[in-house]
PDB file of N, CA and C in Angstrom:
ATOM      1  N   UNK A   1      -8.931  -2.611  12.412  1.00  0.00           N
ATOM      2  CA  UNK A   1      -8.673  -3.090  11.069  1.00  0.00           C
ATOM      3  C   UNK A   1      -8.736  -1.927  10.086  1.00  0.00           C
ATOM      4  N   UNK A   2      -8.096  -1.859   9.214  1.00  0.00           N
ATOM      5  CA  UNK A   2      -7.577  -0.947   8.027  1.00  0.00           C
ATOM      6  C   UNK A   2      -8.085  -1.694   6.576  1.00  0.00           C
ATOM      7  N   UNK A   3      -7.992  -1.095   5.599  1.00  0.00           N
ATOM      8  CA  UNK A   3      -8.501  -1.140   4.196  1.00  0.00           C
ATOM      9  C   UNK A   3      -7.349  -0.300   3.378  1.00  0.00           C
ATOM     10  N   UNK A   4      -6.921  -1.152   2.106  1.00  0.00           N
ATOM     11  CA  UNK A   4      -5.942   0.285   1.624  1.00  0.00           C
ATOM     12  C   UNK A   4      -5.741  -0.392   0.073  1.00  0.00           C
ATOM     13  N   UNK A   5      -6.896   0.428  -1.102  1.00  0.00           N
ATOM     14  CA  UNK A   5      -6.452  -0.285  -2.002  1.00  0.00           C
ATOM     15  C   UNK A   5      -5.151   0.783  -2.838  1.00  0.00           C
ATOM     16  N   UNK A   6      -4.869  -0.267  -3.611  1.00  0.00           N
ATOM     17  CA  UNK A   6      -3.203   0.422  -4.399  1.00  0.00           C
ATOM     18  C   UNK A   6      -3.620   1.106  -5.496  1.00  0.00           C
ATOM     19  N   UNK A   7      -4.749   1.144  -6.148  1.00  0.00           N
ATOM     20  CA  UNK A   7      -5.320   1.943  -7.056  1.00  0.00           C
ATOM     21  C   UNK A   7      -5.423   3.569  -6.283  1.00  0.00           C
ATOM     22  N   UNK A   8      -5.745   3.645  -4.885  1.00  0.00           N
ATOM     23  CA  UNK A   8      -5.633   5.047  -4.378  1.00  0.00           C
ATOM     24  C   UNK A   8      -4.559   6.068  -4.572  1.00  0.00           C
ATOM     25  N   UNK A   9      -3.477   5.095  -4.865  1.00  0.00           N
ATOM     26  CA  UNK A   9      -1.962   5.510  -5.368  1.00  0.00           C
ATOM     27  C   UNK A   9      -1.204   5.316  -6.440  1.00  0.00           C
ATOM     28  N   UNK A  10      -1.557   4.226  -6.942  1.00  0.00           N
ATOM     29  CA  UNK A  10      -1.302   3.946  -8.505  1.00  0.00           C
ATOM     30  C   UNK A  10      -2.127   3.099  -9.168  1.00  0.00           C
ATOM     31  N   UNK A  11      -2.457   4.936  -9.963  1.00  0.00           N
ATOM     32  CA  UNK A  11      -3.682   4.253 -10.906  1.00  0.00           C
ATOM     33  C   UNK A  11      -3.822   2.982 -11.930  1.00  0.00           C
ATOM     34  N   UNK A  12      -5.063   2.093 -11.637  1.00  0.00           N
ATOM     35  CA  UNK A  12      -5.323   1.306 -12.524  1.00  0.00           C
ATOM     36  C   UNK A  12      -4.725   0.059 -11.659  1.00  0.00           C
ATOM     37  N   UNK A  13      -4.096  -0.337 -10.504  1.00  0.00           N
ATOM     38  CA  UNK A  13      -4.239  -1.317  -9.713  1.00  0.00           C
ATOM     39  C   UNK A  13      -5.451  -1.655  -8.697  1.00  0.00           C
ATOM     40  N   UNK A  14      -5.153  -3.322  -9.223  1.00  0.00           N
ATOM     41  CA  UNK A  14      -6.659  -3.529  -8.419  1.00  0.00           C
ATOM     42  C   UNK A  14      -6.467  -4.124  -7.097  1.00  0.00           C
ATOM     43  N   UNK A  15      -5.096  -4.177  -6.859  1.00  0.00           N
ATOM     44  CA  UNK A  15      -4.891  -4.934  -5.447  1.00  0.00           C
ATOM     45  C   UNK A  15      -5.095  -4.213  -3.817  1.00  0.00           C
ATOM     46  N   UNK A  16      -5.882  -4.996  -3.272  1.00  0.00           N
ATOM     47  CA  UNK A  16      -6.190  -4.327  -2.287  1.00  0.00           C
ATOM     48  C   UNK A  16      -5.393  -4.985  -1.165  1.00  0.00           C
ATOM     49  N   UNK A  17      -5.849  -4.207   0.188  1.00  0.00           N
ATOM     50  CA  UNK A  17      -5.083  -5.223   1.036  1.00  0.00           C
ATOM     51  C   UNK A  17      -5.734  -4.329   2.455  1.00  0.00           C
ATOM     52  N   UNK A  18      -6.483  -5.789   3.265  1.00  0.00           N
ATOM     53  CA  UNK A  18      -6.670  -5.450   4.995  1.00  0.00           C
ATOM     54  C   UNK A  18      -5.961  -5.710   6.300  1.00  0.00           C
ATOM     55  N   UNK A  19      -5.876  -5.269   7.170  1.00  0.00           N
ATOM     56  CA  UNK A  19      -5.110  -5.781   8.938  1.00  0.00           C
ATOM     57  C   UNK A  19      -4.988  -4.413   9.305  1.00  0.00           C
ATOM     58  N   UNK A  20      -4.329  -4.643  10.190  1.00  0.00           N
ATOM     59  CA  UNK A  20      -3.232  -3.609  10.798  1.00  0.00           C
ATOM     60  C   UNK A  20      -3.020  -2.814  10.112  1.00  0.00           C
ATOM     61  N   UNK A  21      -2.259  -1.700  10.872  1.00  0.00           N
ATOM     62  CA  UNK A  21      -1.861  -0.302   9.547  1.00  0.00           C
ATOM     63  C   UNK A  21      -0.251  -1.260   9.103  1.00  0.00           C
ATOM     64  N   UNK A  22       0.229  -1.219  10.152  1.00  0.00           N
ATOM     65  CA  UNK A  22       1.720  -2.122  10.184  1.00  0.00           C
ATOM     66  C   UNK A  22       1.920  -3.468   9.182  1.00  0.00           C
ATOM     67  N   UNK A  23       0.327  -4.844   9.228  1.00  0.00           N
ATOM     68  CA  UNK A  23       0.301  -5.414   8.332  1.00  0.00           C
ATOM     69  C   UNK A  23       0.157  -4.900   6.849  1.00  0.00           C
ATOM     70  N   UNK A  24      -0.567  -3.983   6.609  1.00  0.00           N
ATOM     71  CA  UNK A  24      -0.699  -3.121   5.255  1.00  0.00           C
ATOM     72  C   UNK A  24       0.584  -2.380   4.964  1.00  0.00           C
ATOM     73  N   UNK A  25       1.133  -1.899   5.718  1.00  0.00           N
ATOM     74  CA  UNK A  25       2.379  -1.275   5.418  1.00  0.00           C
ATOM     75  C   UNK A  25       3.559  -2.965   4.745  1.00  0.00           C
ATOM     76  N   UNK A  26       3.543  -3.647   5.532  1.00  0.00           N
ATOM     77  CA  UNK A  26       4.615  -4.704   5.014  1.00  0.00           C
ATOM     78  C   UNK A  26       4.136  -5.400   3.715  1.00  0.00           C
ATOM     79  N   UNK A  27       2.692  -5.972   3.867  1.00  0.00           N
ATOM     80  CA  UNK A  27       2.144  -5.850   2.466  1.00  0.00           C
ATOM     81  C   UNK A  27       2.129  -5.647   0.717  1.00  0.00           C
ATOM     82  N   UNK A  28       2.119  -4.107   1.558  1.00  0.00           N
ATOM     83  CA  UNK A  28       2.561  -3.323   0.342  1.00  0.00           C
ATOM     84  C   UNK A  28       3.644  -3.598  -0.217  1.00  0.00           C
ATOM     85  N   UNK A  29       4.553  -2.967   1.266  1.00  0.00           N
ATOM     86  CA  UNK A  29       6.324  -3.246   0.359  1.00  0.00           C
ATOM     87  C   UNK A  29       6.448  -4.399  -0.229  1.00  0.00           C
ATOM     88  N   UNK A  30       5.977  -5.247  -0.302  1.00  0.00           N
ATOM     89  CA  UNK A  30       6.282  -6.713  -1.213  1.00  0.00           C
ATOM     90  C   UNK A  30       5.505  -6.487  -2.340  1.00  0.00           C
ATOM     91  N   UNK A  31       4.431  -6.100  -1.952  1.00  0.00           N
ATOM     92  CA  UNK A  31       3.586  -5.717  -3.617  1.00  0.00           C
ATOM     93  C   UNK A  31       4.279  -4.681  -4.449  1.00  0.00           C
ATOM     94  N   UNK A  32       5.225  -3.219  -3.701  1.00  0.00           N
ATOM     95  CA  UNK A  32       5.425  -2.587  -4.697  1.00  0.00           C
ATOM     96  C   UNK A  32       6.589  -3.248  -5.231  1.00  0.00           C
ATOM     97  N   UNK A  33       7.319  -4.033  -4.865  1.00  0.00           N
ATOM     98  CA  UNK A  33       8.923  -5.004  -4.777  1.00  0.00           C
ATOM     99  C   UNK A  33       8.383  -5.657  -6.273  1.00  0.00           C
ATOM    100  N   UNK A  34       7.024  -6.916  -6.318  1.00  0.00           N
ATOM    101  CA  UNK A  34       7.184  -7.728  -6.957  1.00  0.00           C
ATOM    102  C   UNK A  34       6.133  -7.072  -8.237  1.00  0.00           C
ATOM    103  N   UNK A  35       5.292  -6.330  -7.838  1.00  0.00           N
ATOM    104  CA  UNK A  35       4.428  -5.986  -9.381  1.00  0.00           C
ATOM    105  C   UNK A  35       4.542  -4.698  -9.801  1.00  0.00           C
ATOM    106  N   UNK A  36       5.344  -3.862  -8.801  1.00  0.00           N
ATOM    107  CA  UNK A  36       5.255  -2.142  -9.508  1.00  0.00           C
ATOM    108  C   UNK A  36       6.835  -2.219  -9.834  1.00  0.00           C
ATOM    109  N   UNK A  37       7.871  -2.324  -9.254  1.00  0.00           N
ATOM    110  CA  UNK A  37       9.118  -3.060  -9.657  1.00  0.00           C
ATOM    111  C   UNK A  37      10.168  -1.923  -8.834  1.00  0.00           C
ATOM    112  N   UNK A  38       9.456  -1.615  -8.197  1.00  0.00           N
ATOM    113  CA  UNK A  38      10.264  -0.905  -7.046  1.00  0.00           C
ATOM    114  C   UNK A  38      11.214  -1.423  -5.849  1.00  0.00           C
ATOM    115  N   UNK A  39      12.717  -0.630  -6.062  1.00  0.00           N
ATOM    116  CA  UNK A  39      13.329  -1.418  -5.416  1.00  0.00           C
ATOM    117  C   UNK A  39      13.564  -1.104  -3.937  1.00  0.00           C
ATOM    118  N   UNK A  40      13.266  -0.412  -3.533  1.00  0.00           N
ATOM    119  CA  UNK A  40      12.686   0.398  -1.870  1.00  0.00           C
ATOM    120  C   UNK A  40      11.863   1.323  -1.790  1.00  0.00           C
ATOM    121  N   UNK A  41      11.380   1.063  -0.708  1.00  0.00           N
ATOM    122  CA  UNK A  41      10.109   2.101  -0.923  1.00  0.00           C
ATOM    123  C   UNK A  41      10.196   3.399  -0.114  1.00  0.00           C
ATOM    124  N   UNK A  42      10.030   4.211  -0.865  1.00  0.00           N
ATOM    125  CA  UNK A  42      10.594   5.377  -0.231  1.00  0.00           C
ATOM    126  C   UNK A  42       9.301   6.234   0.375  1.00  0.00           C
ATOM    127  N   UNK A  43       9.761   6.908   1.500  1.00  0.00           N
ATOM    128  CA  UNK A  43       8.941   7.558   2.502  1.00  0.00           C
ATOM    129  C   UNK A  43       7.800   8.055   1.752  1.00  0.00           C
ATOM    130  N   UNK A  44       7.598   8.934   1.062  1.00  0.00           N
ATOM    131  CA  UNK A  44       6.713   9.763   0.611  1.00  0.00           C
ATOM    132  C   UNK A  44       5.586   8.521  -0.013  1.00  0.00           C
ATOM    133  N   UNK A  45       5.957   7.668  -0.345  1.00  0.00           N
ATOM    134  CA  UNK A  45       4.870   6.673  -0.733  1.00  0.00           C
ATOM    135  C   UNK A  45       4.396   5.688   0.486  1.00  0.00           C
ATOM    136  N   UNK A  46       5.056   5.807   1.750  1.00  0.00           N
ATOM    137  CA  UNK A  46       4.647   5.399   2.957  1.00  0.00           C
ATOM    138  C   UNK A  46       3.661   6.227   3.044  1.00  0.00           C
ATOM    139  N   UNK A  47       3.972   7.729   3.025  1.00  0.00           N
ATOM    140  CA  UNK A  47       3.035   8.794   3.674  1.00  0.00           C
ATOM    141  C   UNK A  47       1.458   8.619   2.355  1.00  0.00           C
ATOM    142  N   UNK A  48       1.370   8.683   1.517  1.00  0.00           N
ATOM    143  CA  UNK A  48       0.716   8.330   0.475  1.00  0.00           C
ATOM    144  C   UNK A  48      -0.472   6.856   1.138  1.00  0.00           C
ATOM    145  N   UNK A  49       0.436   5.954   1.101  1.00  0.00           N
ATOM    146  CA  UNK A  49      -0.404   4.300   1.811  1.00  0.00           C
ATOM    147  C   UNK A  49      -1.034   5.053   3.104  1.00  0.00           C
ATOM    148  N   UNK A  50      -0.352   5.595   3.833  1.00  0.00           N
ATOM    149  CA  UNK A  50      -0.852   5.891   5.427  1.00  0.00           C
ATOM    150  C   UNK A  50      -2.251   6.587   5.245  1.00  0.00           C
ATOM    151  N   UNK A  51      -1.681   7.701   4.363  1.00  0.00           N
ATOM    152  CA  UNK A  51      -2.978   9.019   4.322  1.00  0.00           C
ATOM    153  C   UNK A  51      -4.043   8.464   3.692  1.00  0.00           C
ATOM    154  N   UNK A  52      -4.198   6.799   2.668  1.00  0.00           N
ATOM    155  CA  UNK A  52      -5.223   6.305   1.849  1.00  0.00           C
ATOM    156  C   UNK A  52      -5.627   5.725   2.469  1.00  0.00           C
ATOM    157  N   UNK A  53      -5.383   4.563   3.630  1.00  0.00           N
ATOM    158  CA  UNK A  53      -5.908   4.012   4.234  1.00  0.00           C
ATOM    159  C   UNK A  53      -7.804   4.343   4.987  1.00  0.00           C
ATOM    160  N   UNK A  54      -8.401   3.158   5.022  1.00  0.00           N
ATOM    161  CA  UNK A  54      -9.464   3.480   5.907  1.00  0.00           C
ATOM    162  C   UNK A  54      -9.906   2.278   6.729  1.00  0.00           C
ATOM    163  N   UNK A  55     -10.870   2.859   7.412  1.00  0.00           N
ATOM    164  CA  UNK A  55     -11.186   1.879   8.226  1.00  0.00           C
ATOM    165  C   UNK A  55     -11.902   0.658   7.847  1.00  0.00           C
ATOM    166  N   UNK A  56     -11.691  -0.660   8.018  1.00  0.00           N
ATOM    167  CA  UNK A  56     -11.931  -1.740   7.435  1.00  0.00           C
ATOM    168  C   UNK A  56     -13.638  -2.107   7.689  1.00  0.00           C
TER     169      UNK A  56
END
């Protein structure tokens, strides 16, 4: 299990999110889709989620 909050990457969010690295990865992309307003998520902010992650 993994831990990965979105404040590690953009400051001043409080949403967090646990599972899998794979569940946190899909996660995200819907969180950055519906509240950061991003319309794909591009690699370097994969690598960003990956490298913040910890162990749950």
């Amino acid at each position: 299990m993994k831990k990965f909050r979105c404040g590690d990457v953009v400051p001043g969010c409080t949403r967090a999110f646990t599972g899998s690295a794979d569940q946190i990865l899909l996660a995200v992309a819907g969180h950055a889709r519906a509240e950061h307003g991003l319309t794909e998520v591009p690699e370097q902010l994969i690598a960003q989620v990956n490298a913040a992650m910890v162990d749950a």
